[in-house]
N, C-alpha and C. Protein backbone atom coordinates (compact mmCIF):
# COMPACT_ATOMS: atom_id res chain seq x y z
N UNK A 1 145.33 69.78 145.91
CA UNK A 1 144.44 70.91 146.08
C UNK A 1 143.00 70.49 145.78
N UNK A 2 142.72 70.21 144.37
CA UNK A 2 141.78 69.65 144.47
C UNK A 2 140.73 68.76 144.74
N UNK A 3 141.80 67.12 145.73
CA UNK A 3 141.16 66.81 146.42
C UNK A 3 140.96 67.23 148.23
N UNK A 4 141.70 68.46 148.44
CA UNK A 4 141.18 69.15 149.45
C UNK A 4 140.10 69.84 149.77
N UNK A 5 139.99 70.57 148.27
CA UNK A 5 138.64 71.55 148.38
C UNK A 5 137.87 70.04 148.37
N UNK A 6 137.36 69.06 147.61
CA UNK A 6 136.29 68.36 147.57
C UNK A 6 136.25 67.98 148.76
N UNK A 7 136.41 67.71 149.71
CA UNK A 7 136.69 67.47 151.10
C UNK A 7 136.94 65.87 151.57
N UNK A 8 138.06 65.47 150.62
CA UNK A 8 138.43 64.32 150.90
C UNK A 8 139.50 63.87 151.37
N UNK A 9 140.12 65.22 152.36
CA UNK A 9 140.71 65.15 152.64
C UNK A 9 141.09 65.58 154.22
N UNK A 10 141.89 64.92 155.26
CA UNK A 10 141.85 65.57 156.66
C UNK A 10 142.42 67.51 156.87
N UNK A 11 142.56 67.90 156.09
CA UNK A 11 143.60 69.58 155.94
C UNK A 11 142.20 70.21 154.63
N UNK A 12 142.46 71.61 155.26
CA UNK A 12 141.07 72.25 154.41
C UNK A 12 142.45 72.71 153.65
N UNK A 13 141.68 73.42 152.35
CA UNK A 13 142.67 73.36 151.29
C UNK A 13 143.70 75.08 151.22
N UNK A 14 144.52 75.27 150.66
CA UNK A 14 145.90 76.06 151.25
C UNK A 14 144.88 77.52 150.30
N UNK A 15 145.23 78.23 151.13
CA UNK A 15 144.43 79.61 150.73
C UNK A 15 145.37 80.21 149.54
N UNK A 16 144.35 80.71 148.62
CA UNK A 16 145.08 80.55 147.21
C UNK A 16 146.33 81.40 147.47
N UNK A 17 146.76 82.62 148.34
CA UNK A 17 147.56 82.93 148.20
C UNK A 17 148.75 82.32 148.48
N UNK A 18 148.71 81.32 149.55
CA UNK A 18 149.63 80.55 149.86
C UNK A 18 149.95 79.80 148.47
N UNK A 19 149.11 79.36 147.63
CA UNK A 19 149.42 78.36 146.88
C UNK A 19 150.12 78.64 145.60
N UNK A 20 149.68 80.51 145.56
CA UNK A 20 150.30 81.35 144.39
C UNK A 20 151.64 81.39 144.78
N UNK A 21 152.24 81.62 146.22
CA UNK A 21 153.90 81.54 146.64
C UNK A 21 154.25 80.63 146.14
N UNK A 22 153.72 79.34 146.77
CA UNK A 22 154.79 78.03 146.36
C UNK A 22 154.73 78.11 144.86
N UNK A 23 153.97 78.66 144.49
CA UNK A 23 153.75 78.09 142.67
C UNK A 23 154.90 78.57 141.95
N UNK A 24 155.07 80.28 142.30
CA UNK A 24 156.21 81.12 141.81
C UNK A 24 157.19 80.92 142.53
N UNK A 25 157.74 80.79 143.74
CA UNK A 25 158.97 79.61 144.31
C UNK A 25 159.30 78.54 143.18
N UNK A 26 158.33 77.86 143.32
CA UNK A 26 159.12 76.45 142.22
C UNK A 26 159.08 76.44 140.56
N UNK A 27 158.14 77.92 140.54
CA UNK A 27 158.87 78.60 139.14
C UNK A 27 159.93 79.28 138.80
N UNK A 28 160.41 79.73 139.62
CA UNK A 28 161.65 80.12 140.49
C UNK A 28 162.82 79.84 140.42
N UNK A 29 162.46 78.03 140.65
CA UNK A 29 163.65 77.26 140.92
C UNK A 29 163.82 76.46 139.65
N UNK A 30 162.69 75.98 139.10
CA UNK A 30 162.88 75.30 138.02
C UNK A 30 163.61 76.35 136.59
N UNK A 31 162.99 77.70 136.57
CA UNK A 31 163.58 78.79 135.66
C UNK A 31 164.94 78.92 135.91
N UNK A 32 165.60 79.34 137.19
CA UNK A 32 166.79 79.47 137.24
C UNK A 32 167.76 78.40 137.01
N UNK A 33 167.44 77.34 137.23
CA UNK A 33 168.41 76.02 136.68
C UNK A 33 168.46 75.73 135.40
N UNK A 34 167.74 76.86 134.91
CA UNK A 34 167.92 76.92 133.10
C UNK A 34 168.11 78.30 132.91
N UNK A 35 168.96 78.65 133.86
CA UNK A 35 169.48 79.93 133.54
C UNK A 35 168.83 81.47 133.05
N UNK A 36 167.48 81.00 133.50
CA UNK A 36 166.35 82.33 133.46
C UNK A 36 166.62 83.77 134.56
N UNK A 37 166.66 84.37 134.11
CA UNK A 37 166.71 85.43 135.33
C UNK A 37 165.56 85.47 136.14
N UNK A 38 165.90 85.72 137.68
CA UNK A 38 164.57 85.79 138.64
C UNK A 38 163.89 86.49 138.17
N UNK A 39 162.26 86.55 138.96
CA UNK A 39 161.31 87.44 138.46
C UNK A 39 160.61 87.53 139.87
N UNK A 40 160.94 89.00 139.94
CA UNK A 40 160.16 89.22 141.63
C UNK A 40 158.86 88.62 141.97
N UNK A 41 158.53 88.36 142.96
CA UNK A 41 156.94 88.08 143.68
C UNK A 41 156.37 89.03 143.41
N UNK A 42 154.54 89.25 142.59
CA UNK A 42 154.12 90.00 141.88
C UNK A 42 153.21 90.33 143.71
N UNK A 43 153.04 89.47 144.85
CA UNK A 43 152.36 89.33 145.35
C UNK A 43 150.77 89.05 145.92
N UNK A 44 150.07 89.51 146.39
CA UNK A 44 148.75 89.69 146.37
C UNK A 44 148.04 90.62 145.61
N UNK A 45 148.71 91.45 144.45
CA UNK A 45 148.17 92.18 143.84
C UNK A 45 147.93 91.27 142.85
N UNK A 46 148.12 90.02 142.28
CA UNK A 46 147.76 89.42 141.36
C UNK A 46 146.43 88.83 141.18
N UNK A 47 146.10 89.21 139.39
CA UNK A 47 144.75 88.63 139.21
C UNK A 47 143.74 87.90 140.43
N UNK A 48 144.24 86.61 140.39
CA UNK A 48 144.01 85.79 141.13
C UNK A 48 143.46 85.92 142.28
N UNK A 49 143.66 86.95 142.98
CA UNK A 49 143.22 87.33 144.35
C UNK A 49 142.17 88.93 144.31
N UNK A 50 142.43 89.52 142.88
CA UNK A 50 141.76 90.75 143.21
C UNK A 50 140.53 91.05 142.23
N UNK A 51 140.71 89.90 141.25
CA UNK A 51 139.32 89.96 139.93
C UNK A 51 138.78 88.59 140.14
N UNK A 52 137.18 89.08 140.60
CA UNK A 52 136.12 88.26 140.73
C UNK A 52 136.10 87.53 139.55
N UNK A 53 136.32 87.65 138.11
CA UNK A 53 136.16 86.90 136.79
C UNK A 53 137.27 85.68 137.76
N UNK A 54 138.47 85.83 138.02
CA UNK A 54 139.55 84.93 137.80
C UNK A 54 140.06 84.34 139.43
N UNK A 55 139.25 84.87 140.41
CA UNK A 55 139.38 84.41 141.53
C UNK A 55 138.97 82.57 141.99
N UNK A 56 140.01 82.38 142.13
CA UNK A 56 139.84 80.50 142.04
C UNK A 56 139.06 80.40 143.76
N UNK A 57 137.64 79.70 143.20
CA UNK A 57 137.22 79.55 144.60
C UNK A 57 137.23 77.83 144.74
N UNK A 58 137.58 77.55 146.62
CA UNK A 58 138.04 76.22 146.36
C UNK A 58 136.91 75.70 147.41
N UNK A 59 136.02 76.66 147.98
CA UNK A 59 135.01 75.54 148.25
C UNK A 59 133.94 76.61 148.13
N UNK A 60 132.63 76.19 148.18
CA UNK A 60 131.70 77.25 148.25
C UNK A 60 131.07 78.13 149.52
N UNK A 61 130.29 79.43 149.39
CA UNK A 61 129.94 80.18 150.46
C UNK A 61 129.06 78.90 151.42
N UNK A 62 129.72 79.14 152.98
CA UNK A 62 129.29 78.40 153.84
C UNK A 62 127.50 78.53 154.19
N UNK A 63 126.77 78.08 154.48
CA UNK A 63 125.84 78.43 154.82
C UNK A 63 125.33 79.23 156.07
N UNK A 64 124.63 80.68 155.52
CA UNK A 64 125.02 81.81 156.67
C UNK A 64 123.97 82.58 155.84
N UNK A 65 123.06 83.46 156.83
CA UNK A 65 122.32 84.42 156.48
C UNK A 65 123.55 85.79 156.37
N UNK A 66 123.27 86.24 155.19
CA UNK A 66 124.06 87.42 154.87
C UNK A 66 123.38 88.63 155.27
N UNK A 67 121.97 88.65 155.63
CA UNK A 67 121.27 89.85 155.64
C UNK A 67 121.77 90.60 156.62
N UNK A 68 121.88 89.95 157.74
CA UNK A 68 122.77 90.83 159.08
C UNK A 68 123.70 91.94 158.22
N UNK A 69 124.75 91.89 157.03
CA UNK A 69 125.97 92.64 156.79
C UNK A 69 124.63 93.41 155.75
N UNK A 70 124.52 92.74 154.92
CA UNK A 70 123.55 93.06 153.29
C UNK A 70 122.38 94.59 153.78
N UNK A 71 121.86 94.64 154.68
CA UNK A 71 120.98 95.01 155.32
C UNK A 71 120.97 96.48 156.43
N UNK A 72 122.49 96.09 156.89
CA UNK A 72 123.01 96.96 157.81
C UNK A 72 123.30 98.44 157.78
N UNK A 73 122.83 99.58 158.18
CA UNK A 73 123.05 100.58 157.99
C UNK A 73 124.50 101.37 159.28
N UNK A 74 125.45 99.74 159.24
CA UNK A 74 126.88 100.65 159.72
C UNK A 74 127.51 99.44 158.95
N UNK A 75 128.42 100.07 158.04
CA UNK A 75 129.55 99.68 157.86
C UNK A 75 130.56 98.50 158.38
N UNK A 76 129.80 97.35 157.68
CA UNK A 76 129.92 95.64 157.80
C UNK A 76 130.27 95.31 156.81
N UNK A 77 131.58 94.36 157.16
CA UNK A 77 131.53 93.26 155.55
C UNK A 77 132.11 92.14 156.52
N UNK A 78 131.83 91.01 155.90
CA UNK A 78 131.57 89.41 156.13
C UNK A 78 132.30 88.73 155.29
N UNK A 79 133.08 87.88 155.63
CA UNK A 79 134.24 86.98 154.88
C UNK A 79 134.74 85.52 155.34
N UNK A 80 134.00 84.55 154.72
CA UNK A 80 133.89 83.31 154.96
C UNK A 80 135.52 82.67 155.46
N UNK A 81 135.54 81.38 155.05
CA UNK A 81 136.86 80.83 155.74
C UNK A 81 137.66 80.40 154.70
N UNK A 82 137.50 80.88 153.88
CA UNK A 82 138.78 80.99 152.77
C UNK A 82 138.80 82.36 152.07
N UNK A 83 138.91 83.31 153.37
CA UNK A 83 139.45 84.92 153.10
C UNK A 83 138.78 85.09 151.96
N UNK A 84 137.42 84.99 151.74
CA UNK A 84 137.03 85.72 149.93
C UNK A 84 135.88 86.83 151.01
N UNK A 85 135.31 87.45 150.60
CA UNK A 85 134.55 88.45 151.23
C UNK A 85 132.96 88.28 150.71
N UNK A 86 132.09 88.12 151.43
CA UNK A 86 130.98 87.29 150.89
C UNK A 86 129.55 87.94 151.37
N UNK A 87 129.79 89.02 151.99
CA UNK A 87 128.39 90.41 152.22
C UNK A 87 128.86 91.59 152.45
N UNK A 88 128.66 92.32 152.07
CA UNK A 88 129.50 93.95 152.25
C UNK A 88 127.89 94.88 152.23
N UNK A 89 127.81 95.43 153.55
CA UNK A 89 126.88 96.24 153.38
C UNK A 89 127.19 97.86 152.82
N UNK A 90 125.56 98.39 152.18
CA UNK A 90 125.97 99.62 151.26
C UNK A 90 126.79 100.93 152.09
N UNK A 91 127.15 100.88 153.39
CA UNK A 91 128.17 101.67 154.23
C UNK A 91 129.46 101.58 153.97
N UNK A 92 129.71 100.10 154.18
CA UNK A 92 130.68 99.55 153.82
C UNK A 92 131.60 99.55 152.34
N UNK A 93 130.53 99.57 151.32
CA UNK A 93 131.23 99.82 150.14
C UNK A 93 131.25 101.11 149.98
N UNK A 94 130.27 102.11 149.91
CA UNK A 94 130.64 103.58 149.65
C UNK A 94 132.01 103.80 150.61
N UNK A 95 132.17 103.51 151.35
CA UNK A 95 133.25 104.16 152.07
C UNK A 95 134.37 103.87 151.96
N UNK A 96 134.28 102.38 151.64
CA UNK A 96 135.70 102.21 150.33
C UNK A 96 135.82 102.22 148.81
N UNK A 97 134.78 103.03 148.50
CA UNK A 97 134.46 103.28 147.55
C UNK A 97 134.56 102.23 146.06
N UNK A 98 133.79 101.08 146.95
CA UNK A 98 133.16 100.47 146.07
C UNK A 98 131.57 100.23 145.91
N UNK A 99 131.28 99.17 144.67
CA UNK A 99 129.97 98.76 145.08
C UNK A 99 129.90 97.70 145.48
N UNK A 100 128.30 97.28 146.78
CA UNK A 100 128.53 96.54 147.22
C UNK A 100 129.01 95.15 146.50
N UNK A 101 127.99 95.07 145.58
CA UNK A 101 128.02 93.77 144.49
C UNK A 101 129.42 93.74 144.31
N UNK A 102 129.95 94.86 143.24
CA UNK A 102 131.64 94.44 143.09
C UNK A 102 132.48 93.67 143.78
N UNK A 103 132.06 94.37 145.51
CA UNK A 103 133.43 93.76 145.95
C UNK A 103 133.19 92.72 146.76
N UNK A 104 131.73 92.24 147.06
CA UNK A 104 131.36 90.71 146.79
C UNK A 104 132.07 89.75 146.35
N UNK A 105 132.61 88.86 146.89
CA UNK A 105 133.58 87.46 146.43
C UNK A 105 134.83 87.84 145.67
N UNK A 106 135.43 88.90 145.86
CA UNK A 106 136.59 89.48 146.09
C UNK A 106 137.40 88.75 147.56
N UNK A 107 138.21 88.60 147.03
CA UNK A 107 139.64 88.46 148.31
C UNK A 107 139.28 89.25 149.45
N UNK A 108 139.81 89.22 150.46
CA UNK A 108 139.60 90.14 151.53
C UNK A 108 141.10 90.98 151.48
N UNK A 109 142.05 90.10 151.00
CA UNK A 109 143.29 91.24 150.20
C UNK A 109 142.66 92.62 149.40
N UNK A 110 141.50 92.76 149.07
CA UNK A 110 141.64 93.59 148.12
C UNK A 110 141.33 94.79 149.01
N UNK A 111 140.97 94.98 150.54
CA UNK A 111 141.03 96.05 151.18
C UNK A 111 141.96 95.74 152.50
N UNK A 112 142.82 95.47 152.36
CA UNK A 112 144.09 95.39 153.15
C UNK A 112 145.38 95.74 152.24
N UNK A 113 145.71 96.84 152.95
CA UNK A 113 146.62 97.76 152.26
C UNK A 113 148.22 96.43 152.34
N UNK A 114 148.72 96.99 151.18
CA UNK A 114 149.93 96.37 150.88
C UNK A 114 150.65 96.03 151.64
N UNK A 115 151.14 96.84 152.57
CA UNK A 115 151.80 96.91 153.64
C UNK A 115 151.78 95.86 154.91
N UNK A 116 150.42 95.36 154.78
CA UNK A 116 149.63 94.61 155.48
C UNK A 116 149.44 93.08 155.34
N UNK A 117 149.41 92.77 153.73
CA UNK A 117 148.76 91.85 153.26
C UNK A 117 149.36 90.51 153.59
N UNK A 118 150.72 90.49 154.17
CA UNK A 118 151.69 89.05 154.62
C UNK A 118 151.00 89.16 155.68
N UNK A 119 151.19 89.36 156.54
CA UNK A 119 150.69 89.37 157.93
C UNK A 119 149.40 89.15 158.25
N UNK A 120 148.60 89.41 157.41
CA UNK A 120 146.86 89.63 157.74
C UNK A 120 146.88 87.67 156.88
N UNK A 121 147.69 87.31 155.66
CA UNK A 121 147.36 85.90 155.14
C UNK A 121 148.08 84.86 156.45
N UNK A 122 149.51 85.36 157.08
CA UNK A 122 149.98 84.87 157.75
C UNK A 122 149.00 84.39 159.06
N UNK A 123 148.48 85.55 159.47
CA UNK A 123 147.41 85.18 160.48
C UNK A 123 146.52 84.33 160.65
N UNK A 124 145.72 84.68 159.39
CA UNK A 124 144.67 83.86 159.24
C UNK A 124 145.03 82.10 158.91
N UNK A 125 146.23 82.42 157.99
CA UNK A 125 146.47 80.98 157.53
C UNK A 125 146.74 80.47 159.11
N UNK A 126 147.33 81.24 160.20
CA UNK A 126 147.82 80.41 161.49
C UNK A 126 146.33 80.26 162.35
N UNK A 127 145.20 81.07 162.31
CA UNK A 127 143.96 80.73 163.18
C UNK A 127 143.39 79.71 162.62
N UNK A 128 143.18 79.28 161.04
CA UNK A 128 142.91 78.18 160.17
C UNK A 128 143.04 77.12 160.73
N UNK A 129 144.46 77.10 160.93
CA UNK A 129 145.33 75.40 161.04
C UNK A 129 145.35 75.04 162.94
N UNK A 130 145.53 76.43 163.11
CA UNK A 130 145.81 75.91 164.64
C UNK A 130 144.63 76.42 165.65
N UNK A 131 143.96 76.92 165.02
CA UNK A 131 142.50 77.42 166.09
C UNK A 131 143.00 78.86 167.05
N UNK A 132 144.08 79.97 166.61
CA UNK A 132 144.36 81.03 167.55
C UNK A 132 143.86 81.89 166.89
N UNK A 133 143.42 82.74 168.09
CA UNK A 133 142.46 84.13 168.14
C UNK A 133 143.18 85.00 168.54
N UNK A 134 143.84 86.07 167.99
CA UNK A 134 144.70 86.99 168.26
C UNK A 134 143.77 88.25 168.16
N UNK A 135 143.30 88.20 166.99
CA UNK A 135 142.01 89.71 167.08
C UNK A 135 140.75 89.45 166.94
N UNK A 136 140.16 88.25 167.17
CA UNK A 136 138.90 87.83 167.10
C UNK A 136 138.43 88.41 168.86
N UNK A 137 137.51 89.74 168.38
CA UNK A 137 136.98 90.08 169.70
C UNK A 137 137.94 91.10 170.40
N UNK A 138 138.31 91.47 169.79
CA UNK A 138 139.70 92.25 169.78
C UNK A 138 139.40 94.09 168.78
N UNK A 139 139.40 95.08 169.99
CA UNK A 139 139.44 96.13 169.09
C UNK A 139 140.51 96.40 168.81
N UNK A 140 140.18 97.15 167.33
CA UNK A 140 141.61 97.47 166.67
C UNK A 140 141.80 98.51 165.62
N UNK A 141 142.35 99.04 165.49
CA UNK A 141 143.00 100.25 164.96
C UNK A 141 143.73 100.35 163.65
N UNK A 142 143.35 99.71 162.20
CA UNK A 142 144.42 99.50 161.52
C UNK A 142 143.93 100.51 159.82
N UNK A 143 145.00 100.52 158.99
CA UNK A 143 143.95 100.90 157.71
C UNK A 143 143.47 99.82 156.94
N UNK A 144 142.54 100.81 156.42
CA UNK A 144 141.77 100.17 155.17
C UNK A 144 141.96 100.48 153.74
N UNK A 145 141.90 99.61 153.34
CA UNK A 145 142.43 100.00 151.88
C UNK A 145 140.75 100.80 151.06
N UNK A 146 140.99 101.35 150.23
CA UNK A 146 139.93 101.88 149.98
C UNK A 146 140.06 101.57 147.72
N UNK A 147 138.92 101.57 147.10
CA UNK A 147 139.28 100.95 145.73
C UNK A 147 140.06 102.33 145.05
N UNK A 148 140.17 102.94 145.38
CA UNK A 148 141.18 104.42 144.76
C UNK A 148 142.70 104.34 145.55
N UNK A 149 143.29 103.62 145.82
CA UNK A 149 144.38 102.97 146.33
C UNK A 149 144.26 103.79 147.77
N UNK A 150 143.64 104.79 148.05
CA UNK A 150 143.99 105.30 149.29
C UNK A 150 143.41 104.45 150.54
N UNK A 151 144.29 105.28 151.79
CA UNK A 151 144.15 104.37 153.23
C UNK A 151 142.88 105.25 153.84
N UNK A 152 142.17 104.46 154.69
CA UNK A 152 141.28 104.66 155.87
C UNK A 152 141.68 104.59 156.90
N UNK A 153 141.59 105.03 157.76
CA UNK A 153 142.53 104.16 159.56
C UNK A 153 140.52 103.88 159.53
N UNK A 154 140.34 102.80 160.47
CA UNK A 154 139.19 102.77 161.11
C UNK A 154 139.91 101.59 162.52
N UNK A 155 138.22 102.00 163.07
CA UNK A 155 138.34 101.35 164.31
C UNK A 155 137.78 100.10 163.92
N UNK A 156 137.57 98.53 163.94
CA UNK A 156 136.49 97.49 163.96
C UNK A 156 137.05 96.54 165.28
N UNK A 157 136.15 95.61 164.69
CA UNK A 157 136.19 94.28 165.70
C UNK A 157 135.82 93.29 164.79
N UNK A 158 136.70 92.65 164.49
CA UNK A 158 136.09 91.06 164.19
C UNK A 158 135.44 89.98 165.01
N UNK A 159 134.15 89.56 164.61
CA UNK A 159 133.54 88.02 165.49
C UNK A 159 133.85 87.09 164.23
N UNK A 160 132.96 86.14 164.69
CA UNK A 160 133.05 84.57 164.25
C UNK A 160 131.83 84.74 164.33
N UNK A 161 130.99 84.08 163.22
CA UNK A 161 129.57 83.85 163.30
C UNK A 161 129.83 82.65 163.10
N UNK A 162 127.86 82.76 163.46
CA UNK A 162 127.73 80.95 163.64
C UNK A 162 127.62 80.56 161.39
N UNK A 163 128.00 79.63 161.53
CA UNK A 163 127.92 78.92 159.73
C UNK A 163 127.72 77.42 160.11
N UNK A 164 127.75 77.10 159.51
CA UNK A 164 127.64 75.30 158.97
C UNK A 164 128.54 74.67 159.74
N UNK A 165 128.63 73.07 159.66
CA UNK A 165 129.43 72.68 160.67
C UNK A 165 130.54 72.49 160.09
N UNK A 166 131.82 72.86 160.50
CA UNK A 166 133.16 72.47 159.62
C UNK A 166 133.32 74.08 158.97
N UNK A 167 132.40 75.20 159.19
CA UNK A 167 132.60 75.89 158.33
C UNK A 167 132.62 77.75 159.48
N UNK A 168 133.18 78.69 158.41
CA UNK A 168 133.09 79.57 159.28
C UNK A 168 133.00 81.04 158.51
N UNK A 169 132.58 81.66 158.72
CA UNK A 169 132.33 83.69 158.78
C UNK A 169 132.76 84.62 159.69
N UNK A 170 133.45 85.47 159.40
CA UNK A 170 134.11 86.04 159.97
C UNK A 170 133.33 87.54 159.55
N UNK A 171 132.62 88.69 160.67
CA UNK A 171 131.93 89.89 160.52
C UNK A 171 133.11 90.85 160.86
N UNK A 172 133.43 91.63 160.45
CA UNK A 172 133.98 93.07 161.03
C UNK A 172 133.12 94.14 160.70
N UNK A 173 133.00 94.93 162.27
CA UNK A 173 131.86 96.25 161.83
C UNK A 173 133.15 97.24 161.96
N UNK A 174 133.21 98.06 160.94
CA UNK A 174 133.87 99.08 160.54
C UNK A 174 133.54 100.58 160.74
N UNK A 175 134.63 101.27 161.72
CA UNK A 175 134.12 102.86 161.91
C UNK A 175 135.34 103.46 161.85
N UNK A 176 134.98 104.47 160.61
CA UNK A 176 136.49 105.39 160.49
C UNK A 176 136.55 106.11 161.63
N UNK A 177 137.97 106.51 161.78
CA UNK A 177 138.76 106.94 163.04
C UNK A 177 138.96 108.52 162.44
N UNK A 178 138.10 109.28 163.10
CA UNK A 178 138.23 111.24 162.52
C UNK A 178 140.14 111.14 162.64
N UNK A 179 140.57 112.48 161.88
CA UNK A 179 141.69 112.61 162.08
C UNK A 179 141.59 113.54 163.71
């Protein structure tokens, strides 16, 4: 891992949630052969992915003007290439009722509802490794998690902005869907 993030390596490094599975898998395996009782997958609700104090970052924010999201008066947030969330404009956080700062370098798990959260790491971990665009440019219809556990449906679109070379940002502009 850590000589992945330093970049000495050909594979960018395994997105922490991936790395929290295998970890509790082979805690898993090593506990039960000493006769420990299992202990469920705590999942993406763990520390690790949802508190900025304890969020393990494994490379730093790519180089990218944030003002486009920071600035914006519709409901934008921006999330580099290791799923952490890295500009949230003030639309954007009131309406998930955070602040913007807070939810700044937060996971992008932390507003993807539970329900969601395999699938949305599954994805990304598969556009990562193999270069596919399934909703990049793509409208879509899904919820939002909001910081009072409740859902949003909104409409967005994710792009790809331009970043550094080797590196990438991902914008979604966000519009709730009236009932």
């Amino acid at each position: 891992i850590r000589l992945a993030a330093g970049g000495h390596l050909l594979i960018r490094p395994a997105l922490p949630e991936i790395v929290a599975l295998r970890d509790w898998a082979c805690e898993q395996v090593l506990a039960q052969a000493h006769d420990v009782l299992p202990t469920p997958w705590a999942g993406a609700d763990h520390p690790r992915f949802i508190d900025p104090a304890v969020v393990q970052h494994t490379a730093p924010v790519p180089a990218w003007d944030a003002e486009l999201v920071t600035s914006s008066v519709r409901s934008v947030v921006a999330a580099d290439d290791n799923n952490r969330l890295v500009a949230v404009s003030g639309p954007a956080a009131a309406m998930l009722g955070w602040d913007a700062a807070e939810l700044t370098g937060r996971r992008v798990v932390t507003i993807v509802p539970p329900s969601m959260r395999e699938a949305h790491v599954a994805g990304f971990t598969r556009h990562l490794t193999t270069g596919e665009t399934h909703v990049l440019g793509v409208a879509l219809q899904l919820p939002v998690l909001r910081a009072d556990g409740t859902e949003i449906l909104c409409s967005f679109m994710i792009e790809r902005a331009a970043a550094e070379v080797g590196r990438a940002v991902y914008v979604a502009w966000l519009d709730p869907v009236e009932d």
